[in-house]
C-alpha atoms as a PDB file:
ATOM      1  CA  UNK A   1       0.000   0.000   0.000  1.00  0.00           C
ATOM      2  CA  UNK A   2       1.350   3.533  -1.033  1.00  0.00           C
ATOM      3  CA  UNK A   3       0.074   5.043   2.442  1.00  0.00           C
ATOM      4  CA  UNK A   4       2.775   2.575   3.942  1.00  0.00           C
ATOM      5  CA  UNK A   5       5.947   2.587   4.976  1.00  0.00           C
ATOM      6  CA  UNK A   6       8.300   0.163   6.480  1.00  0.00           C
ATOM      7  CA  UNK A   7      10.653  -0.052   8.996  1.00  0.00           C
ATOM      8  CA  UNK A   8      13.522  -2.239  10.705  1.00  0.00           C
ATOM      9  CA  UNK A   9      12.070  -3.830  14.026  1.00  0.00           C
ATOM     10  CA  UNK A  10      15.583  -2.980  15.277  1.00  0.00           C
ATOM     11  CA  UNK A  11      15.866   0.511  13.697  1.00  0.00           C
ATOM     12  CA  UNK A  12      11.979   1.278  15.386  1.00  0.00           C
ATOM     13  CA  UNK A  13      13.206  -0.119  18.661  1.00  0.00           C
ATOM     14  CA  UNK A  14      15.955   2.420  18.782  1.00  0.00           C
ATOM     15  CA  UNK A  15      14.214   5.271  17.239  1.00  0.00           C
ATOM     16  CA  UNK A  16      11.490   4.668  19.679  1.00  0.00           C
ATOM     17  CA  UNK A  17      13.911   4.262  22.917  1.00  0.00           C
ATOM     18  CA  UNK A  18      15.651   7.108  22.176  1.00  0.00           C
ATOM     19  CA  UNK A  19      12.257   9.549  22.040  1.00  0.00           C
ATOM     20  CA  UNK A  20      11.225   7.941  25.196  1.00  0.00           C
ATOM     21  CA  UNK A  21      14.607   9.097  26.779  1.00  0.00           C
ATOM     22  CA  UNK A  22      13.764  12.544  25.338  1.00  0.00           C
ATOM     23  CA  UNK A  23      10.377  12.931  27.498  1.00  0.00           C
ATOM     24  CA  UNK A  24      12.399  11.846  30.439  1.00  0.00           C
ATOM     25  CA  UNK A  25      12.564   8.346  30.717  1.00  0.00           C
ATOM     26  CA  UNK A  26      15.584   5.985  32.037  1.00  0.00           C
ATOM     27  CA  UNK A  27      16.940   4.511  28.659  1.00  0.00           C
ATOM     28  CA  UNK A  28      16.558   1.131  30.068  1.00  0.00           C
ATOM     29  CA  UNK A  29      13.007   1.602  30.971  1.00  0.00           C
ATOM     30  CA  UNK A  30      12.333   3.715  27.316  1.00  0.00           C
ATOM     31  CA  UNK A  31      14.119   0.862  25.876  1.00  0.00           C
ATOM     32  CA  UNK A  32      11.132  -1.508  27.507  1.00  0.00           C
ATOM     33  CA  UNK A  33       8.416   0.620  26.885  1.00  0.00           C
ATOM     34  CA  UNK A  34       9.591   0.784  22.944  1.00  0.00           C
ATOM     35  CA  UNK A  35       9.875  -3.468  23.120  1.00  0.00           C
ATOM     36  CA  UNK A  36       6.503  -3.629  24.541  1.00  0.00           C
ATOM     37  CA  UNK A  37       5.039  -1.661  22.088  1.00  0.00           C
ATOM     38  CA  UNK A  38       6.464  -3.383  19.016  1.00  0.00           C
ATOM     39  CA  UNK A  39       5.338  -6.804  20.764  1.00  0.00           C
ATOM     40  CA  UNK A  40       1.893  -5.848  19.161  1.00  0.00           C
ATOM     41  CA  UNK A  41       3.391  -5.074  15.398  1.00  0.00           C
ATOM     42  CA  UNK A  42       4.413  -8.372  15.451  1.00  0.00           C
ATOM     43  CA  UNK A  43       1.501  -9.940  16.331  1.00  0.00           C
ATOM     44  CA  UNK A  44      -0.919  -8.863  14.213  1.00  0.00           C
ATOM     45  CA  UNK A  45      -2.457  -6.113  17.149  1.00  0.00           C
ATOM     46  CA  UNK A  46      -0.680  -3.119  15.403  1.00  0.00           C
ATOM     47  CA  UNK A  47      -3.322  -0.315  16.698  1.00  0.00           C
ATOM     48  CA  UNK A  48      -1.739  -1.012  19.834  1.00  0.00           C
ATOM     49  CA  UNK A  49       1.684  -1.127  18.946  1.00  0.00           C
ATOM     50  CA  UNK A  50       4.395   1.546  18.275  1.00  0.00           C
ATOM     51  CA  UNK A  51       1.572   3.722  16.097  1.00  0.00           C
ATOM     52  CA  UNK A  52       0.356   4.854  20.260  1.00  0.00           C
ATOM     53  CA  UNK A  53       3.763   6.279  21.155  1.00  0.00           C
ATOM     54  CA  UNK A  54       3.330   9.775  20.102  1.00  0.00           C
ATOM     55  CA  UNK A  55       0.152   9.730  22.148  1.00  0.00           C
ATOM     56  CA  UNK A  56       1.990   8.181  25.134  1.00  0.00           C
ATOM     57  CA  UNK A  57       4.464  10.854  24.717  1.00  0.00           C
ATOM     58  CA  UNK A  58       2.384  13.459  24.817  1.00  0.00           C
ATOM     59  CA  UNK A  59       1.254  12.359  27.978  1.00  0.00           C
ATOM     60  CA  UNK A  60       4.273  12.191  29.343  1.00  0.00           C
ATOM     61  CA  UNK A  61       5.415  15.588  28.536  1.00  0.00           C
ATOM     62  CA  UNK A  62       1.876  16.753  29.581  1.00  0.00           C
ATOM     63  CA  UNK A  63       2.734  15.324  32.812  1.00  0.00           C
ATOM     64  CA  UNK A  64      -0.304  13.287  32.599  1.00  0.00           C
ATOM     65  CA  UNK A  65       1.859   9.651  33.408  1.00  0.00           C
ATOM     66  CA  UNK A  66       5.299   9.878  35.529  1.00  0.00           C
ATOM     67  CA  UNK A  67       8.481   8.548  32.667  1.00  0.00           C
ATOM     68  CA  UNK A  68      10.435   8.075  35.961  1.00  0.00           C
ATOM     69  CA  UNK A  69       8.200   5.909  38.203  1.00  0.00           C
ATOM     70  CA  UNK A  70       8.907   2.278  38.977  1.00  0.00           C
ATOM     71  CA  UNK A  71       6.178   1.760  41.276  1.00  0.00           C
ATOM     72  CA  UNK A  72       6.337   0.037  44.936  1.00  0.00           C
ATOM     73  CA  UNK A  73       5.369  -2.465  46.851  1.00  0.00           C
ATOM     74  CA  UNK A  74       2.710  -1.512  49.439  1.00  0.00           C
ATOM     75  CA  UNK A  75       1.869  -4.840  51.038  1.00  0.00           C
ATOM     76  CA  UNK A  76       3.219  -8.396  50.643  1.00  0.00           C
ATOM     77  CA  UNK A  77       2.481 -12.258  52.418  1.00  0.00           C
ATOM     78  CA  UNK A  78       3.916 -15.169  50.614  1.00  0.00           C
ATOM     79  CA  UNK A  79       2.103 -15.171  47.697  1.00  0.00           C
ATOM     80  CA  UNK A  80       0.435 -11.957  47.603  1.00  0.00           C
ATOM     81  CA  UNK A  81       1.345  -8.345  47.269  1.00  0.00           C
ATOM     82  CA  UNK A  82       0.020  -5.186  46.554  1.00  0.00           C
ATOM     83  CA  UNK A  83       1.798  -3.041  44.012  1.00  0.00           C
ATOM     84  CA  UNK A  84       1.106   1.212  44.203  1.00  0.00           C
ATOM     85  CA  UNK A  85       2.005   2.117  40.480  1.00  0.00           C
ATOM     86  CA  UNK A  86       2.289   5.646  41.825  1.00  0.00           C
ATOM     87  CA  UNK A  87       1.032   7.313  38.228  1.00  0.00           C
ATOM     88  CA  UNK A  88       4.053   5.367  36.402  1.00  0.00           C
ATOM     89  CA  UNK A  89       3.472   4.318  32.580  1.00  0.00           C
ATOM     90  CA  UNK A  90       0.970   1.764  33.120  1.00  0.00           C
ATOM     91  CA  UNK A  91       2.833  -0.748  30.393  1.00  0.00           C
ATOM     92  CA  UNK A  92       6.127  -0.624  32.211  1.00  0.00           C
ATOM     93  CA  UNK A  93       4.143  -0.744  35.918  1.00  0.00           C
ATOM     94  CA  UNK A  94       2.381  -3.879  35.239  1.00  0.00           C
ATOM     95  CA  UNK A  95       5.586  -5.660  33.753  1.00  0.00           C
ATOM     96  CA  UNK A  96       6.960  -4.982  37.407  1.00  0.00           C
ATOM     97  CA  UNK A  97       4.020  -5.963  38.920  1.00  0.00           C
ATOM     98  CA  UNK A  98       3.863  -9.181  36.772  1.00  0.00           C
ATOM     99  CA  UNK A  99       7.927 -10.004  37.813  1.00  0.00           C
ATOM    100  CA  UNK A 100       6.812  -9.765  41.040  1.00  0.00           C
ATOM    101  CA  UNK A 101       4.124 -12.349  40.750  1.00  0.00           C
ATOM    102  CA  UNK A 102       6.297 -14.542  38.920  1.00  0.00           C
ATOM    103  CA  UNK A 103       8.653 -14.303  41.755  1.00  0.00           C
ATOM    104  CA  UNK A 104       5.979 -15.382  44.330  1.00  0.00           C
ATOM    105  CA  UNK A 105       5.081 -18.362  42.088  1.00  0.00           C
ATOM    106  CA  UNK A 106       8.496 -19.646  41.993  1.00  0.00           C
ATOM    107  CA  UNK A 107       8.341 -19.515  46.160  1.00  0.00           C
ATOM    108  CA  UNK A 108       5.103 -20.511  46.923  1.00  0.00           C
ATOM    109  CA  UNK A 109       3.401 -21.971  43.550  1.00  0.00           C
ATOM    110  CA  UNK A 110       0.983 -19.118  43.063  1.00  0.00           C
ATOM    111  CA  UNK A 111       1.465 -15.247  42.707  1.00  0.00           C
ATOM    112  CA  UNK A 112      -1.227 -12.582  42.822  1.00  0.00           C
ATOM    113  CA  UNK A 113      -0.644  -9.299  42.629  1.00  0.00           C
ATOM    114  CA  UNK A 114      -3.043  -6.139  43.003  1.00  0.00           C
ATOM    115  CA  UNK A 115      -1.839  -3.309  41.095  1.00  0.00           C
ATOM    116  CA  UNK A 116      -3.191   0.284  42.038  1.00  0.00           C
ATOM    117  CA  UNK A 117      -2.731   3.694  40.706  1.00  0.00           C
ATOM    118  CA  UNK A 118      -2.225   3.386  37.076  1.00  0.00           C
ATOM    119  CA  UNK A 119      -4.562   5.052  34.233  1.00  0.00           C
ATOM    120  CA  UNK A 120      -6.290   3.103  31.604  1.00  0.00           C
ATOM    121  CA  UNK A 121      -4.140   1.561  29.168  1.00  0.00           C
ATOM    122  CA  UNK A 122      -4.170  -0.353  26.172  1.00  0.00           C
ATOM    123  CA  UNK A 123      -4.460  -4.647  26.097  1.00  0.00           C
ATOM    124  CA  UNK A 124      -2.057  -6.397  28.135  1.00  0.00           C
ATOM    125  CA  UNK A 125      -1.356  -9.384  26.462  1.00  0.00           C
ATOM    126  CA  UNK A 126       2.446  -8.932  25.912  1.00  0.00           C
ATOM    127  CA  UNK A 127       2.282  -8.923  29.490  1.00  0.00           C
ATOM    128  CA  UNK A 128       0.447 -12.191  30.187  1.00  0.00           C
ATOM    129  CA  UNK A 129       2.567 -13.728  27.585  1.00  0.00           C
ATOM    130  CA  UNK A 130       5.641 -12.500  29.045  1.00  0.00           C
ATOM    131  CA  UNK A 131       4.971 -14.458  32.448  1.00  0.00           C
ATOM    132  CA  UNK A 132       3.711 -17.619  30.416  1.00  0.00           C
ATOM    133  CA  UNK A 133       7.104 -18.126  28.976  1.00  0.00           C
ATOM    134  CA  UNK A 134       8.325 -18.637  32.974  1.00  0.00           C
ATOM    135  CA  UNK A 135       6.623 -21.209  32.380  1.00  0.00           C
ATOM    136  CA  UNK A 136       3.487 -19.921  34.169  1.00  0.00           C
ATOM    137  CA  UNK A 137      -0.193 -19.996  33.837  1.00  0.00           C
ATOM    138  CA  UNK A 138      -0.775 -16.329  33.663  1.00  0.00           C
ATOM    139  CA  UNK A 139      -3.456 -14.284  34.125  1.00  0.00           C
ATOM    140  CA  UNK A 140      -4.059 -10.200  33.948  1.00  0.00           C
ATOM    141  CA  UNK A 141      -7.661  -9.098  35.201  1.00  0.00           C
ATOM    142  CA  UNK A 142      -8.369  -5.530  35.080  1.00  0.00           C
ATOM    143  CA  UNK A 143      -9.673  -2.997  34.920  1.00  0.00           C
ATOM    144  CA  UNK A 144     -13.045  -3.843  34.693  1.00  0.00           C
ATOM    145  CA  UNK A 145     -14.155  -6.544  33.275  1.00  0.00           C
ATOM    146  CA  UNK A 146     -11.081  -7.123  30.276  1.00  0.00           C
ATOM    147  CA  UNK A 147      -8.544  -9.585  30.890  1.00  0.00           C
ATOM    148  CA  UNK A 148      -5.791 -11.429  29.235  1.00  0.00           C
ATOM    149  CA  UNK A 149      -4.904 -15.043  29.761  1.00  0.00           C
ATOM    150  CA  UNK A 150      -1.208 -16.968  28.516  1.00  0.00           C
ATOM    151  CA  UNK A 151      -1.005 -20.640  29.279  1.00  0.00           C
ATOM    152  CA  UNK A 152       2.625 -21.769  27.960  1.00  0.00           C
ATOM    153  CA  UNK A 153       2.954 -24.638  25.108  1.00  0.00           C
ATOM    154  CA  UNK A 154       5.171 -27.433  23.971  1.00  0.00           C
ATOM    155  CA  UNK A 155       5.581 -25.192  20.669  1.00  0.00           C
ATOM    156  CA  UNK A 156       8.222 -22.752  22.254  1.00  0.00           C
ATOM    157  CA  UNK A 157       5.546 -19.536  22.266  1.00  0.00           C
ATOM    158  CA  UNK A 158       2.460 -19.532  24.500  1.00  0.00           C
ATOM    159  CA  UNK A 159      -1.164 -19.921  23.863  1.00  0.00           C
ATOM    160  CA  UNK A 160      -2.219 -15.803  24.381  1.00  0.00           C
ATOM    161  CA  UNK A 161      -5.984 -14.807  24.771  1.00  0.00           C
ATOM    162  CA  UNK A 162      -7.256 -10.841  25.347  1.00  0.00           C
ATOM    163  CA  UNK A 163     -10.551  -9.506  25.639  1.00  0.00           C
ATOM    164  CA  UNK A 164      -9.466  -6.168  24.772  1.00  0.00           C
ATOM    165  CA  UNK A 165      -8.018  -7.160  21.236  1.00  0.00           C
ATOM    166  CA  UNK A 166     -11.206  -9.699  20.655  1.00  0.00           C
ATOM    167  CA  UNK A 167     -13.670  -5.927  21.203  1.00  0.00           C
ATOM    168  CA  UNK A 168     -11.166  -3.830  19.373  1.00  0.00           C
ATOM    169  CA  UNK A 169     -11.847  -6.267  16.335  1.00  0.00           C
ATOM    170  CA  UNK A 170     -14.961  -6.479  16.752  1.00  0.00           C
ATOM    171  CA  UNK A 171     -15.904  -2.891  17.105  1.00  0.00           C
ATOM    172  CA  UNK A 172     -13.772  -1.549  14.175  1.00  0.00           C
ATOM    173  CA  UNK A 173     -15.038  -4.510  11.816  1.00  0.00           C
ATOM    174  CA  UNK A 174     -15.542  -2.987   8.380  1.00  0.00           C
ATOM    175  CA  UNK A 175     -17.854  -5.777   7.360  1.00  0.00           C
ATOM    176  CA  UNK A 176     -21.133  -3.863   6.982  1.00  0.00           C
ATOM    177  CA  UNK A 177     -23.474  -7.452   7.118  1.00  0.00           C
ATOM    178  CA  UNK A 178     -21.685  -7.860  10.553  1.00  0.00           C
ATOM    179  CA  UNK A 179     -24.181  -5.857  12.357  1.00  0.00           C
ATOM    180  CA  UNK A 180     -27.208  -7.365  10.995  1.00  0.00           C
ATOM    181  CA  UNK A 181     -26.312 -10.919  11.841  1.00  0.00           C
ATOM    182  CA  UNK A 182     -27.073 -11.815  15.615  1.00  0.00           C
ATOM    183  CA  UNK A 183     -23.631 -11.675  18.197  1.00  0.00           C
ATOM    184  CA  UNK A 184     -21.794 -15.154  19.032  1.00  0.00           C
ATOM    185  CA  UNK A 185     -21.043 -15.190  22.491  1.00  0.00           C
ATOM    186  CA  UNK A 186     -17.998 -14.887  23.281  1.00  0.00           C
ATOM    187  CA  UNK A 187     -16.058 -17.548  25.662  1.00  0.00           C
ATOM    188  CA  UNK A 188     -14.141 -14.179  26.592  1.00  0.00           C
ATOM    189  CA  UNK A 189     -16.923 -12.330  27.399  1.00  0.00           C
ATOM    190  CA  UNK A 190     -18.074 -15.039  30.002  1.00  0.00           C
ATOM    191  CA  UNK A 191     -15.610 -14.295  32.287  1.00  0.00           C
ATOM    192  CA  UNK A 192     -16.289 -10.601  32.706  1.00  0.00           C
ATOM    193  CA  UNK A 193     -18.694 -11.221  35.957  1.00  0.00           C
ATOM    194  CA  UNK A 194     -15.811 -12.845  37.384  1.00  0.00           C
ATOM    195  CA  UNK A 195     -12.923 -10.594  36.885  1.00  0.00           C
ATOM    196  CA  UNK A 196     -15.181  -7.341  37.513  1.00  0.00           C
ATOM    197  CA  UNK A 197     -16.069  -9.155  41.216  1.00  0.00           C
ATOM    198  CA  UNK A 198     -12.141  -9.824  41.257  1.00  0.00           C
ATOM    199  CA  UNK A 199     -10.740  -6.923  40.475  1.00  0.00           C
ATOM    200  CA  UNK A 200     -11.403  -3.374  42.331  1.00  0.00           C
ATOM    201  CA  UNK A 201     -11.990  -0.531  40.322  1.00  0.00           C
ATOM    202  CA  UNK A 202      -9.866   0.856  38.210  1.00  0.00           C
ATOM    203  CA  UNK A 203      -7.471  -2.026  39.613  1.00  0.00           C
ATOM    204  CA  UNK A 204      -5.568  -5.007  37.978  1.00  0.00           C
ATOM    205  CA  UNK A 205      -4.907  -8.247  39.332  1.00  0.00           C
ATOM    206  CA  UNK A 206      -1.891 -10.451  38.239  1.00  0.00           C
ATOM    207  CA  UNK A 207      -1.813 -14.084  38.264  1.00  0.00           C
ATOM    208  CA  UNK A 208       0.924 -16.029  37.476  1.00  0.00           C
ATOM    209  CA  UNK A 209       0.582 -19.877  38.663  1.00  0.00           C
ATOM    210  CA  UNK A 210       3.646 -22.736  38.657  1.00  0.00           C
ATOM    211  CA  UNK A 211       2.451 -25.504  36.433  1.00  0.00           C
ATOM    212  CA  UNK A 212       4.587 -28.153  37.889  1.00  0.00           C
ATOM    213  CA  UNK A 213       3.506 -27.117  41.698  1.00  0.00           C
ATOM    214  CA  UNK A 214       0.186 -29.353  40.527  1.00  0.00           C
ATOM    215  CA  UNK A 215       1.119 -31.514  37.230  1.00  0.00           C
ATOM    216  CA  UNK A 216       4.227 -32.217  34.883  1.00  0.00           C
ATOM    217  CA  UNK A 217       4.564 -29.542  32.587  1.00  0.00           C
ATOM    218  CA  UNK A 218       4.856 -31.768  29.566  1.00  0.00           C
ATOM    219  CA  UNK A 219       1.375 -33.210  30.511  1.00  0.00           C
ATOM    220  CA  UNK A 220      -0.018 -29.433  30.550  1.00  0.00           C
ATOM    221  CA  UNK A 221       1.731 -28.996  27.534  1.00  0.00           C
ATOM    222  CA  UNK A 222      -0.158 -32.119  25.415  1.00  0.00           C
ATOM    223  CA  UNK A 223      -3.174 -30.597  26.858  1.00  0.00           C
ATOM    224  CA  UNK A 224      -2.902 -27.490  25.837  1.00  0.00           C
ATOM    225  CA  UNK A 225      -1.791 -28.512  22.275  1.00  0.00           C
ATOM    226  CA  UNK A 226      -4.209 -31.053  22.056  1.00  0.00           C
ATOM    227  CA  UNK A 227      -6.867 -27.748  22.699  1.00  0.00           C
ATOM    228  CA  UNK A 228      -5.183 -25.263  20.303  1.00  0.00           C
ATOM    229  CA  UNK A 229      -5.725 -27.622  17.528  1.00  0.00           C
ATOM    230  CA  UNK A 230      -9.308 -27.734  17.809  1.00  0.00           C
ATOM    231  CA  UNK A 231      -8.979 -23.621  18.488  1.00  0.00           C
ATOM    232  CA  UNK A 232      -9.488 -21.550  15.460  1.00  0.00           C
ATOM    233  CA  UNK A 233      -7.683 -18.213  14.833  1.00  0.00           C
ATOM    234  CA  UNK A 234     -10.155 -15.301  15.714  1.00  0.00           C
ATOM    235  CA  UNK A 235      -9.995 -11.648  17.011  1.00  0.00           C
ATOM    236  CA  UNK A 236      -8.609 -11.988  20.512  1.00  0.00           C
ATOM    237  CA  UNK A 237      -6.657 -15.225  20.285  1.00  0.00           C
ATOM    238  CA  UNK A 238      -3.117 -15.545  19.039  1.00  0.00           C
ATOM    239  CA  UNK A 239      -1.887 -18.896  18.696  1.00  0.00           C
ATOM    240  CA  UNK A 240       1.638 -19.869  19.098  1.00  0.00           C
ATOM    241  CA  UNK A 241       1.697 -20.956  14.988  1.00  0.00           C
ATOM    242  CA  UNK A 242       0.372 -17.848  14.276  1.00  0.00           C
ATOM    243  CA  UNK A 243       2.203 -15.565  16.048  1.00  0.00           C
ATOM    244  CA  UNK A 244       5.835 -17.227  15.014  1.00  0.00           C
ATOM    245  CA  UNK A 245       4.439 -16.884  11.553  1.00  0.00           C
ATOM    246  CA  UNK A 246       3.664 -12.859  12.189  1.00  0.00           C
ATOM    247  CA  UNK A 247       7.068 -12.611  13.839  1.00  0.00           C
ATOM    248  CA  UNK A 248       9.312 -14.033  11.250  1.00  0.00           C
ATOM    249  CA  UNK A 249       7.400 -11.745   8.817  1.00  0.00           C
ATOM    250  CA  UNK A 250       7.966  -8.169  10.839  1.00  0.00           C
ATOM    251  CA  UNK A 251      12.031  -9.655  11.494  1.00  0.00           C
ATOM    252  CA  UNK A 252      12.161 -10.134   7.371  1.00  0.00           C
ATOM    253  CA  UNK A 253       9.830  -7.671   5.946  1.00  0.00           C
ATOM    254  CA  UNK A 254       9.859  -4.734   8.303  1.00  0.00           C
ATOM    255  CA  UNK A 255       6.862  -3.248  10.195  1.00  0.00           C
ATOM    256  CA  UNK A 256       4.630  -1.483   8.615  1.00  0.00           C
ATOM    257  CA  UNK A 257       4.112   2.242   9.735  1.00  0.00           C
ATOM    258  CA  UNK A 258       1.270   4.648   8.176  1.00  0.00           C
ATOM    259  CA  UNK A 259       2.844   7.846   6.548  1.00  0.00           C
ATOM    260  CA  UNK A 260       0.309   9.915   8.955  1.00  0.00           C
ATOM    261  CA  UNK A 261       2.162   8.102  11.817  1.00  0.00           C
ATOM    262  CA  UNK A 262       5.536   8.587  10.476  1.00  0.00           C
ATOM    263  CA  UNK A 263       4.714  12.655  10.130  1.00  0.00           C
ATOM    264  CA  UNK A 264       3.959  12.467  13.956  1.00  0.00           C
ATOM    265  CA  UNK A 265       7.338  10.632  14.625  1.00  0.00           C
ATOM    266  CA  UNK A 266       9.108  13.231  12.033  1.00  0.00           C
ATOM    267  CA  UNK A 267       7.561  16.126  14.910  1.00  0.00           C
ATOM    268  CA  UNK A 268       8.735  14.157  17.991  1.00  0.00           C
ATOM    269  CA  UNK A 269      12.237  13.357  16.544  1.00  0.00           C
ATOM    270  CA  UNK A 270      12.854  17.017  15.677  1.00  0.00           C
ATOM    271  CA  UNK A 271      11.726  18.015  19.386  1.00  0.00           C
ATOM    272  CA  UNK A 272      13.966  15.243  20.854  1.00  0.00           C
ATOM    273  CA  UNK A 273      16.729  15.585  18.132  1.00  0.00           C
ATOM    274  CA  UNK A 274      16.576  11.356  17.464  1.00  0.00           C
ATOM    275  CA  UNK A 275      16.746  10.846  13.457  1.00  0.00           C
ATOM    276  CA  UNK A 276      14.398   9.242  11.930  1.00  0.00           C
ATOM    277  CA  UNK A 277      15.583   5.856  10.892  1.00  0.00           C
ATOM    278  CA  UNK A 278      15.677   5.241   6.836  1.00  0.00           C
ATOM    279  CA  UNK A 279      12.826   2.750   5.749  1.00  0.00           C
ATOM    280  CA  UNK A 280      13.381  -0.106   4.211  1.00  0.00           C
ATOM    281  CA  UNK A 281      13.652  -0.510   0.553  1.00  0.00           C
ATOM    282  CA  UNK A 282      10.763  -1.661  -1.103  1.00  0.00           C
ATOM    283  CA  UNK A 283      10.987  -3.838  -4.105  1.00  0.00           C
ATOM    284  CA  UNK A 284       8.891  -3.673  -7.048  1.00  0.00           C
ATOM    285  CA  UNK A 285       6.290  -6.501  -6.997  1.00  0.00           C
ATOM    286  CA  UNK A 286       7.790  -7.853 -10.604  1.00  0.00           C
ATOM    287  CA  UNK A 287      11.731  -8.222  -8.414  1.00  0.00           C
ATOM    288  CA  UNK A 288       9.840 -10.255  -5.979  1.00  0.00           C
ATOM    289  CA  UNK A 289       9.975 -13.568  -8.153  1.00  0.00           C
ATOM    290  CA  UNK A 290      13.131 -15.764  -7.603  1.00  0.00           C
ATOM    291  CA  UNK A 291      16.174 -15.661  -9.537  1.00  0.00           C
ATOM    292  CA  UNK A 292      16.395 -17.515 -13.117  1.00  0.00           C
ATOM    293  CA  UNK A 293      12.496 -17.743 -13.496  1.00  0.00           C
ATOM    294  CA  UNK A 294      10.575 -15.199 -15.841  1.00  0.00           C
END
């Protein structure tokens, strides 16, 4: 597409670290935040990926979120805690706060983890998928009703499922019939009693449980293949095929970046003085075929 230009995952990781330092951020923690962002490119949820970050950096420099906070931990038992984000980018917050409840489940099998003091964010699926790779059952509640859910697999990525990504589909679906056919339920939307009794308001909870405290892992792991197979793809599920398949393609072919985005990053690098990395080269659609065949 002409309105589309693409860029190195690496180059964008930079590019994107180094505007986050500008607004005030650690360059470890901007270097995080830019990671967690592009986790979405390459899985297919790109309106939550690196497209956000001038928003998020307008925040920031609005004063809106606090670049520098890490968050603390207010309360803490065995396998509990309670996590104060104190206003800190909520991405980067609830990373900690999921550590921390991977940490508890290595100790006592289980890890929750209240998280408070955070504003709305975006899906957090990376996150959930981050603990699952521990390997964890992982859970993120919050707020409200939406919640993301990892369970780790025998084919190297986890099993991810979000609520937020299955609505966002759903609600920017340009099939016009869509909305005259009656709603599916969604197994998703079953659990939103639950996690809105679960969760306070405007809260998260973290889960992160040890499979092997309660069965061998490669028993989960038949179980939960034996499951994905008879899963389809669909808004709000990424399945470990799937998303190896998305990530080889960002690694070789580059994310793709709208030109109205890149004119927003052209404004933040000139504020921050970062240079906008060079895109990578497209080649005409008759190069594409292999060499020797006409």
């Amino acid at each position: 597409m002409t309105d589309v230009v693409r860029y190195r995952l690496d180059d964008l990781r930079r590019f994107a670290s180094g505007l986050g330092v500008g607004v005030g951020m650690p360059s470890t923690r901007a270097s995080a935040f830019a990671a967690q962002l592009l986790w979405y490119n390459t899985t297919g949820a790109s309106s939550f990926g690196i497209e956000t970050l001038p928003d998020w950096l307008e925040r920031m420099a609005r004063g809106e979120v606090d670049p520098r906070a890490e968050g603390k931990v207010t309360s803490e038992h065995q396998g509990t805690a309670v996590f104060d984000g104190e206003n800190g980018l909520p991405a980067l917050i609830l990373a900690r706060a999921g550590e921390l409840a991977t940490e508890k489940a290595r100790d006592a099998a289980i890890g929750l983890v209240r998280v408070a003091n955070i504003k709305a964010t975006g899906p957090a699926a990376g996150i959930a998928g981050e603990i699952a790779f521990g390997p964890f059952l992982a859970a993120v509640l919050g707020p409200g009703p939406t919640w993301s859910l990892a369970l780790p697999s025998g084919d190297g990525l986890p099993a991810v499922f979000d609520s937020t990504l299955e609505f966002e589909a759903v609600a920017t679906a340009s099939n016009p019939s869509s909305a005259t056919r009656p709603a599916k339920a969604s197994p998703l939307a079953l659990w939103a009693p639950w996690a809105t009794a679960m969760v306070p308001h405007d809260g998260w909870l973290i889960v992160a449980l040890g499979i092997q405290a309660i069965e061998s892992l490669s028993g989960f792991h038949e179980r939960v293949s034996s499951t994905m197979r008879m899963t389809d793809e669909a808004p709000g599920r990424l399945l470990p095929t799937t998303w190896e398949t998305r990530r080889r393609e960002a690694r070789e072919r580059g994310i793709p970046v709208t030109k109205a985005v890149v004119n927003r990053f052209s404004e933040w690098a000139g504020r921050c003085g970062v240079p906008l990395p060079s895109p990578v080269a497209q080649v005409p659609p008759s190069d594409r075929s292999p060499r020797g065949v006409m």
